[in-house]
N, C-alpha and C. Protein backbone atom coordinates (compact mmCIF):
# COMPACT_ATOMS: atom_id res chain seq x y z
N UNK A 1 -45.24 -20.71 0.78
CA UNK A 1 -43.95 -20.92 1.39
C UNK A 1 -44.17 -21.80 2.62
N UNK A 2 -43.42 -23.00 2.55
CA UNK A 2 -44.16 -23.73 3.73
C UNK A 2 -42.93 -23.45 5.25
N UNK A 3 -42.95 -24.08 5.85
CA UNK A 3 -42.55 -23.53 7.48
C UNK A 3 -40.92 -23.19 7.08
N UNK A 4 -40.19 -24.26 6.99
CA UNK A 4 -38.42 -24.15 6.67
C UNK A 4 -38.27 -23.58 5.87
N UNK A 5 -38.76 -23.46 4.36
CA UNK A 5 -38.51 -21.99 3.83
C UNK A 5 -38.60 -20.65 4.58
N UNK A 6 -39.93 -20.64 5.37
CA UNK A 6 -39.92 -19.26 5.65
C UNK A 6 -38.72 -18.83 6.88
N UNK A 7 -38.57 -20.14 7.82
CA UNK A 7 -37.65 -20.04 8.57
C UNK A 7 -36.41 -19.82 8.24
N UNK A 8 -35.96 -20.08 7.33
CA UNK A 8 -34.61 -19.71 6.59
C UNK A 8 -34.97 -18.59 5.74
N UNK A 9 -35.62 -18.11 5.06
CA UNK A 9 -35.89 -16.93 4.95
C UNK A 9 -35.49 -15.59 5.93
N UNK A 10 -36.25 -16.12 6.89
CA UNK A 10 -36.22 -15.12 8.06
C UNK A 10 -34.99 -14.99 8.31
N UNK A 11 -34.44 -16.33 8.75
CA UNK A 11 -32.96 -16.22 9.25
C UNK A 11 -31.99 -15.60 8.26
N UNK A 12 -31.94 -15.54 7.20
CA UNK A 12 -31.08 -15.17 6.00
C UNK A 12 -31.53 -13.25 6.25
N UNK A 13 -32.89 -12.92 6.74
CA UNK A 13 -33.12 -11.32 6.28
C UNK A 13 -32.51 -11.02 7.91
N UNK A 14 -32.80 -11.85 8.77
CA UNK A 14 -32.01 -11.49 9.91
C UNK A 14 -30.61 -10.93 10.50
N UNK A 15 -29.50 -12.05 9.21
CA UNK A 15 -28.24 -11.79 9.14
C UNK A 15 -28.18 -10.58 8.22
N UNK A 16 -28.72 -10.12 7.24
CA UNK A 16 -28.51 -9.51 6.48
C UNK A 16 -29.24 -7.71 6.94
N UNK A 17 -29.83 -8.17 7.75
CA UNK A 17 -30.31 -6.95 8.66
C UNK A 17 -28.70 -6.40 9.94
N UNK A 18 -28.89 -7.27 10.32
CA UNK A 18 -27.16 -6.87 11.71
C UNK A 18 -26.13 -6.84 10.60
N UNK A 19 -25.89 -7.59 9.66
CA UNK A 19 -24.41 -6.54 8.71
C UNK A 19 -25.48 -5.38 7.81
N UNK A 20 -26.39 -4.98 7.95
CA UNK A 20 -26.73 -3.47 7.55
C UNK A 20 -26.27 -2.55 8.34
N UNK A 21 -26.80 -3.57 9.47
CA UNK A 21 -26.55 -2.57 10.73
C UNK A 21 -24.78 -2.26 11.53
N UNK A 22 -24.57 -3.79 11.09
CA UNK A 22 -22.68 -3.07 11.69
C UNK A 22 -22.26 -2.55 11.06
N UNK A 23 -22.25 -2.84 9.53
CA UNK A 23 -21.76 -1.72 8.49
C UNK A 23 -22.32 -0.29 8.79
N UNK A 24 -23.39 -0.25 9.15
CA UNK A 24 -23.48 1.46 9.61
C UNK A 24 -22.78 1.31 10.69
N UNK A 25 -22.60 0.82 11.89
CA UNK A 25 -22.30 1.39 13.07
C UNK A 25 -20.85 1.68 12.81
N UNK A 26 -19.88 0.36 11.97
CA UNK A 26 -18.60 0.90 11.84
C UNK A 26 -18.64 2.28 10.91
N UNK A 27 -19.28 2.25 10.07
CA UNK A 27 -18.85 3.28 9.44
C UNK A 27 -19.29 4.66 10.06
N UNK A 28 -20.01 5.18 10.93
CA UNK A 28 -20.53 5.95 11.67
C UNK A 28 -19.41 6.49 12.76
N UNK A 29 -19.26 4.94 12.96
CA UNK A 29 -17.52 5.16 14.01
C UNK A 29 -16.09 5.76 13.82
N UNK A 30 -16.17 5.25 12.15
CA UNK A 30 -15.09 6.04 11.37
C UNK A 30 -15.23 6.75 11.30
N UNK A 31 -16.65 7.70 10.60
CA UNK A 31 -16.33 8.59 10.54
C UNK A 31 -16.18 9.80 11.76
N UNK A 32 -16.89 9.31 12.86
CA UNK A 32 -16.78 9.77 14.22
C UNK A 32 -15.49 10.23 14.13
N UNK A 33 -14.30 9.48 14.07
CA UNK A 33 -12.97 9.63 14.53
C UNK A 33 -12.50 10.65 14.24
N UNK A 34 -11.73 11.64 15.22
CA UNK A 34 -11.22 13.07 14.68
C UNK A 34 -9.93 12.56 13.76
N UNK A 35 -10.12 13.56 12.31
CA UNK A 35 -9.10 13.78 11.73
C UNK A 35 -7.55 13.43 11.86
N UNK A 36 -7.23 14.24 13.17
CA UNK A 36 -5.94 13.99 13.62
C UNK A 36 -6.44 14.67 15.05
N UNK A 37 -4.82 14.40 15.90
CA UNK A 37 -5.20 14.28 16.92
C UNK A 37 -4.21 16.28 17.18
N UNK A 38 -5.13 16.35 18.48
CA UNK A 38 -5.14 18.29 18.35
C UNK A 38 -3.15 18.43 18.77
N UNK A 39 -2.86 19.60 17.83
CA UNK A 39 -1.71 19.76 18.02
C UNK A 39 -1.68 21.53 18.66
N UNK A 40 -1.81 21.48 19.88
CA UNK A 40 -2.20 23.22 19.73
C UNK A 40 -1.25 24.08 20.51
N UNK A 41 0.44 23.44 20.78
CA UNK A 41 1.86 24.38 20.89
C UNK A 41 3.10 23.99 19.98
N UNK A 42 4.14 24.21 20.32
CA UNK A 42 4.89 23.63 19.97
C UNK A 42 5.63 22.79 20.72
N UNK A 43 6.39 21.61 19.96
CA UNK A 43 6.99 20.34 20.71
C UNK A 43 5.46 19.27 21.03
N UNK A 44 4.71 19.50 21.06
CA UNK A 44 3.82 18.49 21.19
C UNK A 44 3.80 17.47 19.91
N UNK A 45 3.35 16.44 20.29
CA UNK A 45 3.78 15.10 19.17
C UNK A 45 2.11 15.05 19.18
N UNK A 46 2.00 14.41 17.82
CA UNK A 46 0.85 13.73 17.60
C UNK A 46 0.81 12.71 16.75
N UNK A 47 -0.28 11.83 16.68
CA UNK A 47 -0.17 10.60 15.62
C UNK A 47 -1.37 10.72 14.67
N UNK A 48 -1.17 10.77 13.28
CA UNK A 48 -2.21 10.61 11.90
C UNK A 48 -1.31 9.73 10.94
N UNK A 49 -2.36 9.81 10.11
CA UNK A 49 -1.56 9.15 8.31
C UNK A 49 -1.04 10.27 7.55
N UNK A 50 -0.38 10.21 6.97
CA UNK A 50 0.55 10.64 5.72
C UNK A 50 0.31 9.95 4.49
N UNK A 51 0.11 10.98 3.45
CA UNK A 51 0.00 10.28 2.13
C UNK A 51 1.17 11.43 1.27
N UNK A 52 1.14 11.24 -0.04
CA UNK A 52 1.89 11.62 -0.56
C UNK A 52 1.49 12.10 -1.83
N UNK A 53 2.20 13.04 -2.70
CA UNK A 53 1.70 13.72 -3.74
C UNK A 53 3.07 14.42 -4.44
N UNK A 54 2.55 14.63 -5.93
CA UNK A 54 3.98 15.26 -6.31
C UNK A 54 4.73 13.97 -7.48
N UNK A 55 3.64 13.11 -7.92
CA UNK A 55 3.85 11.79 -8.91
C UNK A 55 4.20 12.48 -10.43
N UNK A 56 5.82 11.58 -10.99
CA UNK A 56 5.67 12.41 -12.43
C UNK A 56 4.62 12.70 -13.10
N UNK A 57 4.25 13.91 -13.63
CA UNK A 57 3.20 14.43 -14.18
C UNK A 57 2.32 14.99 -13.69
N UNK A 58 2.04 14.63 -12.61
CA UNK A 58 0.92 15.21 -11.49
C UNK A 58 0.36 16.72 -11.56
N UNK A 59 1.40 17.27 -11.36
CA UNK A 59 1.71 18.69 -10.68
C UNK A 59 2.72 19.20 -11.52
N UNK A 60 2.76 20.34 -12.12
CA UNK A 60 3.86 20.39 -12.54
C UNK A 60 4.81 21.30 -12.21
N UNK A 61 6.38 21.62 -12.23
CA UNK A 61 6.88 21.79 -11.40
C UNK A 61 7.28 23.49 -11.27
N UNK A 62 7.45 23.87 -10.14
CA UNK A 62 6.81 24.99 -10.55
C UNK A 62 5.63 25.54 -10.16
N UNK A 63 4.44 24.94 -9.83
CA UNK A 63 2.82 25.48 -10.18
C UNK A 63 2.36 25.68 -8.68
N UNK A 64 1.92 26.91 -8.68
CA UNK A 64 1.71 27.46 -6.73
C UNK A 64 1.26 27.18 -6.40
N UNK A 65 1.41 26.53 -5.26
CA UNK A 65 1.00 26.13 -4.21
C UNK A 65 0.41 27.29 -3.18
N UNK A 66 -0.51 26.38 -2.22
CA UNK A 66 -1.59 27.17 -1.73
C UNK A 66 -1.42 28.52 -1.07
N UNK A 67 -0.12 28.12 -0.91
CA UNK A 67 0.35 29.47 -0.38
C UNK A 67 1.49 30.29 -1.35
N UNK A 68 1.34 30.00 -2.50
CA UNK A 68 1.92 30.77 -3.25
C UNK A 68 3.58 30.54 -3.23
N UNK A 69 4.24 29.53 -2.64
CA UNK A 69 5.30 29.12 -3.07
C UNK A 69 5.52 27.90 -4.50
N UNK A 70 6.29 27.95 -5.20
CA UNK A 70 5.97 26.84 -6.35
C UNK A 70 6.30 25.67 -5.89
N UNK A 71 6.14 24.87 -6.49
CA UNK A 71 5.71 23.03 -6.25
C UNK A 71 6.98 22.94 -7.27
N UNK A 72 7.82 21.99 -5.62
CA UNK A 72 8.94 20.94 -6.42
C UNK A 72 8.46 19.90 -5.91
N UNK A 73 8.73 18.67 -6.31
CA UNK A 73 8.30 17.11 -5.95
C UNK A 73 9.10 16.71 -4.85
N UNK A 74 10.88 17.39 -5.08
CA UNK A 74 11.52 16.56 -4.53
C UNK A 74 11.82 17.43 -2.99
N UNK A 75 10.99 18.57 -3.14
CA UNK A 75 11.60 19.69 -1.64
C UNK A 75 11.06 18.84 -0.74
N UNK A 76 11.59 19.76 0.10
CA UNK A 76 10.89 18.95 2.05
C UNK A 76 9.58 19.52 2.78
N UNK A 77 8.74 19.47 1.92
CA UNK A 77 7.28 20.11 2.15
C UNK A 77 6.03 19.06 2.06
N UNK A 78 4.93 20.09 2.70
CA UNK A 78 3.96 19.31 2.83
C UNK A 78 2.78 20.32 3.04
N UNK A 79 1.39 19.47 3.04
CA UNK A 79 0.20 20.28 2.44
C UNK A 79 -0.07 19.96 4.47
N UNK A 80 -0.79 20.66 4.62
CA UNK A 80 -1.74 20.31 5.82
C UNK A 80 -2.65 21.53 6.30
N UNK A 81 -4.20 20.98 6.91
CA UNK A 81 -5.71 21.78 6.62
C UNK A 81 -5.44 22.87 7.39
N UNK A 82 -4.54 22.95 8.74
CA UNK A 82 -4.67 24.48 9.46
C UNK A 82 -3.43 24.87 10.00
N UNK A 83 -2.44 24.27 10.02
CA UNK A 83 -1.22 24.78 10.35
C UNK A 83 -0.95 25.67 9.41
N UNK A 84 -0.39 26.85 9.95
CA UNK A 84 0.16 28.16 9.18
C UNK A 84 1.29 27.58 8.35
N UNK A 85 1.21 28.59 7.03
CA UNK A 85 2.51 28.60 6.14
C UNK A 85 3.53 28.93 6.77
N UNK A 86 4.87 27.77 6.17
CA UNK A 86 5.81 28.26 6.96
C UNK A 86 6.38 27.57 8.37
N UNK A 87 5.47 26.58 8.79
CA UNK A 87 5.25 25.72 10.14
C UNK A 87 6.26 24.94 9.47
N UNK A 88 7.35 24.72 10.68
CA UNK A 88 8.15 23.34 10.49
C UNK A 88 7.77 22.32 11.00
N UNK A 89 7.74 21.20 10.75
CA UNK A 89 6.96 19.64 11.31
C UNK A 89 8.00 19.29 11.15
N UNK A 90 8.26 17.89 12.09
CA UNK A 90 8.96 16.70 11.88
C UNK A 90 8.69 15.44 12.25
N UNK A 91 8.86 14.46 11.47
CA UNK A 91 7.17 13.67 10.95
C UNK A 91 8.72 12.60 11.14
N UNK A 92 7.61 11.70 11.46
CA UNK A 92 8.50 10.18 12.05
C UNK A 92 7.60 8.83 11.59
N UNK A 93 8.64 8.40 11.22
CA UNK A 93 7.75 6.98 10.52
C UNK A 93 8.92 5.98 10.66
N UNK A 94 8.34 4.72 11.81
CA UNK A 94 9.58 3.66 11.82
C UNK A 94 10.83 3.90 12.09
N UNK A 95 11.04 5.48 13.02
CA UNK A 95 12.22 5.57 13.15
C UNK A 95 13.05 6.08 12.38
N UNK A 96 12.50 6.76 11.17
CA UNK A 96 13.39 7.75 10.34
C UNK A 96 12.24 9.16 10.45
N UNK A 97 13.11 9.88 10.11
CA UNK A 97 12.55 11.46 10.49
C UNK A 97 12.91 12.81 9.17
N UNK A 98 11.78 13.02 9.26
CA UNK A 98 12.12 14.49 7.82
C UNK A 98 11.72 15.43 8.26
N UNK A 99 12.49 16.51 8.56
CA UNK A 99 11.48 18.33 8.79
C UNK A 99 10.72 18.89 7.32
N UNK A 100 9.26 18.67 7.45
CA UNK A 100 9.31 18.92 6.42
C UNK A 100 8.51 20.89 6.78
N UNK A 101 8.03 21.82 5.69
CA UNK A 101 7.81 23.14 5.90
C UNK A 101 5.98 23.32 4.94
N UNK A 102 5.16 23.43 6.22
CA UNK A 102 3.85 23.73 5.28
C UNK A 102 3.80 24.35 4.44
N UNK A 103 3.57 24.34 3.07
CA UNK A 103 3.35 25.56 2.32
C UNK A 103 2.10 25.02 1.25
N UNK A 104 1.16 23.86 1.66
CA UNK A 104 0.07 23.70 0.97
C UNK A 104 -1.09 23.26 1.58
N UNK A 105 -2.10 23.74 1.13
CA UNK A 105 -3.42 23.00 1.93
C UNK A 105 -4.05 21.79 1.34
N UNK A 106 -5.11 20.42 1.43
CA UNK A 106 -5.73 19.61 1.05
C UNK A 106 -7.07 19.19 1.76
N UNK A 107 -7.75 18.60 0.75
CA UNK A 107 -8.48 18.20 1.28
C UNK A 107 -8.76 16.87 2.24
N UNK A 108 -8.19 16.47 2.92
CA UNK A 108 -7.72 14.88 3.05
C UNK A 108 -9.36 14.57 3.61
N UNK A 109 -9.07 13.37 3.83
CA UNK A 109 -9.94 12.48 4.31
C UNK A 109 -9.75 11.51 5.33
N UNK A 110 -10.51 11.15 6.51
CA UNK A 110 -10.30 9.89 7.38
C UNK A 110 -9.34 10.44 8.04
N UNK A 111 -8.45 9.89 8.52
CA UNK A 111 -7.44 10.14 9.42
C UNK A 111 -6.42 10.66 8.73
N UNK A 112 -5.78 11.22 7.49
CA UNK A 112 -4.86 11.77 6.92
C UNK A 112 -5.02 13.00 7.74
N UNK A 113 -3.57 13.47 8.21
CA UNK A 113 -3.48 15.14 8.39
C UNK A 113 -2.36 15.76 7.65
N UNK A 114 -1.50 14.42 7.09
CA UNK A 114 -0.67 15.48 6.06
C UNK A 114 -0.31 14.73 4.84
N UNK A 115 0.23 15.66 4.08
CA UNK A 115 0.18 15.09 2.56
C UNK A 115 1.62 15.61 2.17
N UNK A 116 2.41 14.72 2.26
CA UNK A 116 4.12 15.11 2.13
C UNK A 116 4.42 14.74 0.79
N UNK A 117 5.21 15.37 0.27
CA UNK A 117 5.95 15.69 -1.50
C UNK A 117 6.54 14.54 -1.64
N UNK A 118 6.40 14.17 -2.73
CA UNK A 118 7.14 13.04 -2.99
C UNK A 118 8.64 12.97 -2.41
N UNK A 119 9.41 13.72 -2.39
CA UNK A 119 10.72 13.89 -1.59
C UNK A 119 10.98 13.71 -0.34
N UNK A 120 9.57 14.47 0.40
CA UNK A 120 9.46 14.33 2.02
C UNK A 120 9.09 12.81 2.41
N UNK A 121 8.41 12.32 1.49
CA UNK A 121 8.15 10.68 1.66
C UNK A 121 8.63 9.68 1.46
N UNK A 122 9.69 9.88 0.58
CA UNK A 122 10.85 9.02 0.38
C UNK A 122 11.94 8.98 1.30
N UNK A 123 12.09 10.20 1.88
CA UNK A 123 13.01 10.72 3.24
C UNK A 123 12.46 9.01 4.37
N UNK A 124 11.49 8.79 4.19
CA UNK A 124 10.92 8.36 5.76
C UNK A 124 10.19 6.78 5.10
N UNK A 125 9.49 6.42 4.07
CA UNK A 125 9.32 5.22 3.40
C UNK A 125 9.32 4.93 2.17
N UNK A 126 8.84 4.04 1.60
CA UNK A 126 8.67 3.35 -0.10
C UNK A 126 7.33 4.27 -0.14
N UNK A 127 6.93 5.06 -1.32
CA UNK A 127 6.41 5.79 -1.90
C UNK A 127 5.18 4.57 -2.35
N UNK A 128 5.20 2.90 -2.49
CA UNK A 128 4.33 2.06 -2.87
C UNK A 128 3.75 1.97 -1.50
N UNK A 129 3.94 2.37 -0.05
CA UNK A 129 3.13 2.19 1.06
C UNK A 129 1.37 2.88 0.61
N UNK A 130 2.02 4.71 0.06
CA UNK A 130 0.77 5.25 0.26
C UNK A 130 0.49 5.82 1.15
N UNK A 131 0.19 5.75 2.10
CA UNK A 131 -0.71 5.80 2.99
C UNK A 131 0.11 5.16 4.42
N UNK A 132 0.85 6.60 5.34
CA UNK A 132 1.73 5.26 6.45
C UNK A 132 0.99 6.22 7.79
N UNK A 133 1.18 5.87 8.88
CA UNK A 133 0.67 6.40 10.12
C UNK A 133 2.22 6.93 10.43
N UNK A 134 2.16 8.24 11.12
CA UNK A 134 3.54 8.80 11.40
C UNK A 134 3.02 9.50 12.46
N UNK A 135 4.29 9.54 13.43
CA UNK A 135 4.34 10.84 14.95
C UNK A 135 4.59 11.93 14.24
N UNK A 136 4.19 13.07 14.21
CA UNK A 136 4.31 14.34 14.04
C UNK A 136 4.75 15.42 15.11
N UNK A 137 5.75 16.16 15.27
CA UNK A 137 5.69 17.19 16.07
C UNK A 137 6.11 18.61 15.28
N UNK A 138 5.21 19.57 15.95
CA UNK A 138 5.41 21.08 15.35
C UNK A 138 6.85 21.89 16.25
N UNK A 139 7.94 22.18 15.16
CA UNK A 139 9.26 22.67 15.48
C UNK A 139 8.85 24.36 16.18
């Protein structure tokens, strides 16, 4: 390998060494990031993502939920990891607003802290978002 090969060599394992390395650091960072942000009275607001669940066929209707109430698509409910059954939320996205009532748990991931019924999500956006960032406060 004579000199400019190896020099471009080098330089090529160089770049390819720092995006090993930012790709870990971002992703290290992500996952650093708390869940959601602590909600621990009532009336306090907080900000996470919202996703949604409750797609024809999915679930079917009817079928208990984590806390033993049955699963409609179109009620005003939602899953979330530690708020008690029964917790009223009211979840804000762009200026429209839904109360929705915990009665399921999930596993989310990343910054999701709640997972609203297909009904509760249509209340507040287009169901093709997915995935929206919303203010939350516990009623």
């Amino acid at each position: 390998m004579d000199t400019t090969n190896r020099l471009t060599f080098h330089r090529y394992a160089l770049l390819a060494a720092a995006l090993v390395v930012g790709v870990g650091v971002t992703g290290t960072l992500m996952l650093a990031r708390p869940a959601e942000a602590s909600v621990s009275s009532i009336g306090t607001m907080a900000t996470c993502n919202a996703t949604w669940y409750g797609a024809v066929g999915e679930i079917p209707e009817g079928w208990p939920t984590a806390s033993g109430e049955p699963f409609h698509r179109m009620a005003l409910k939602a899953a979330h990891k530690t708020l008690p059954f029964g917790t009223r939320v009211k979840v804000t996205y762009q200026g429209k607003s839904v109360t929705v009532t915990i009665n399921d748990r999930g596993g989310f991931g990343g910054a999701v802290c709640l997972d609203l019924t297909y009904g509760a999500f249509t209340q507040i956006a287009n169901t093709d978002l997915g995935n929206i960032v919303v203010q939350y406060q516990v009623l």
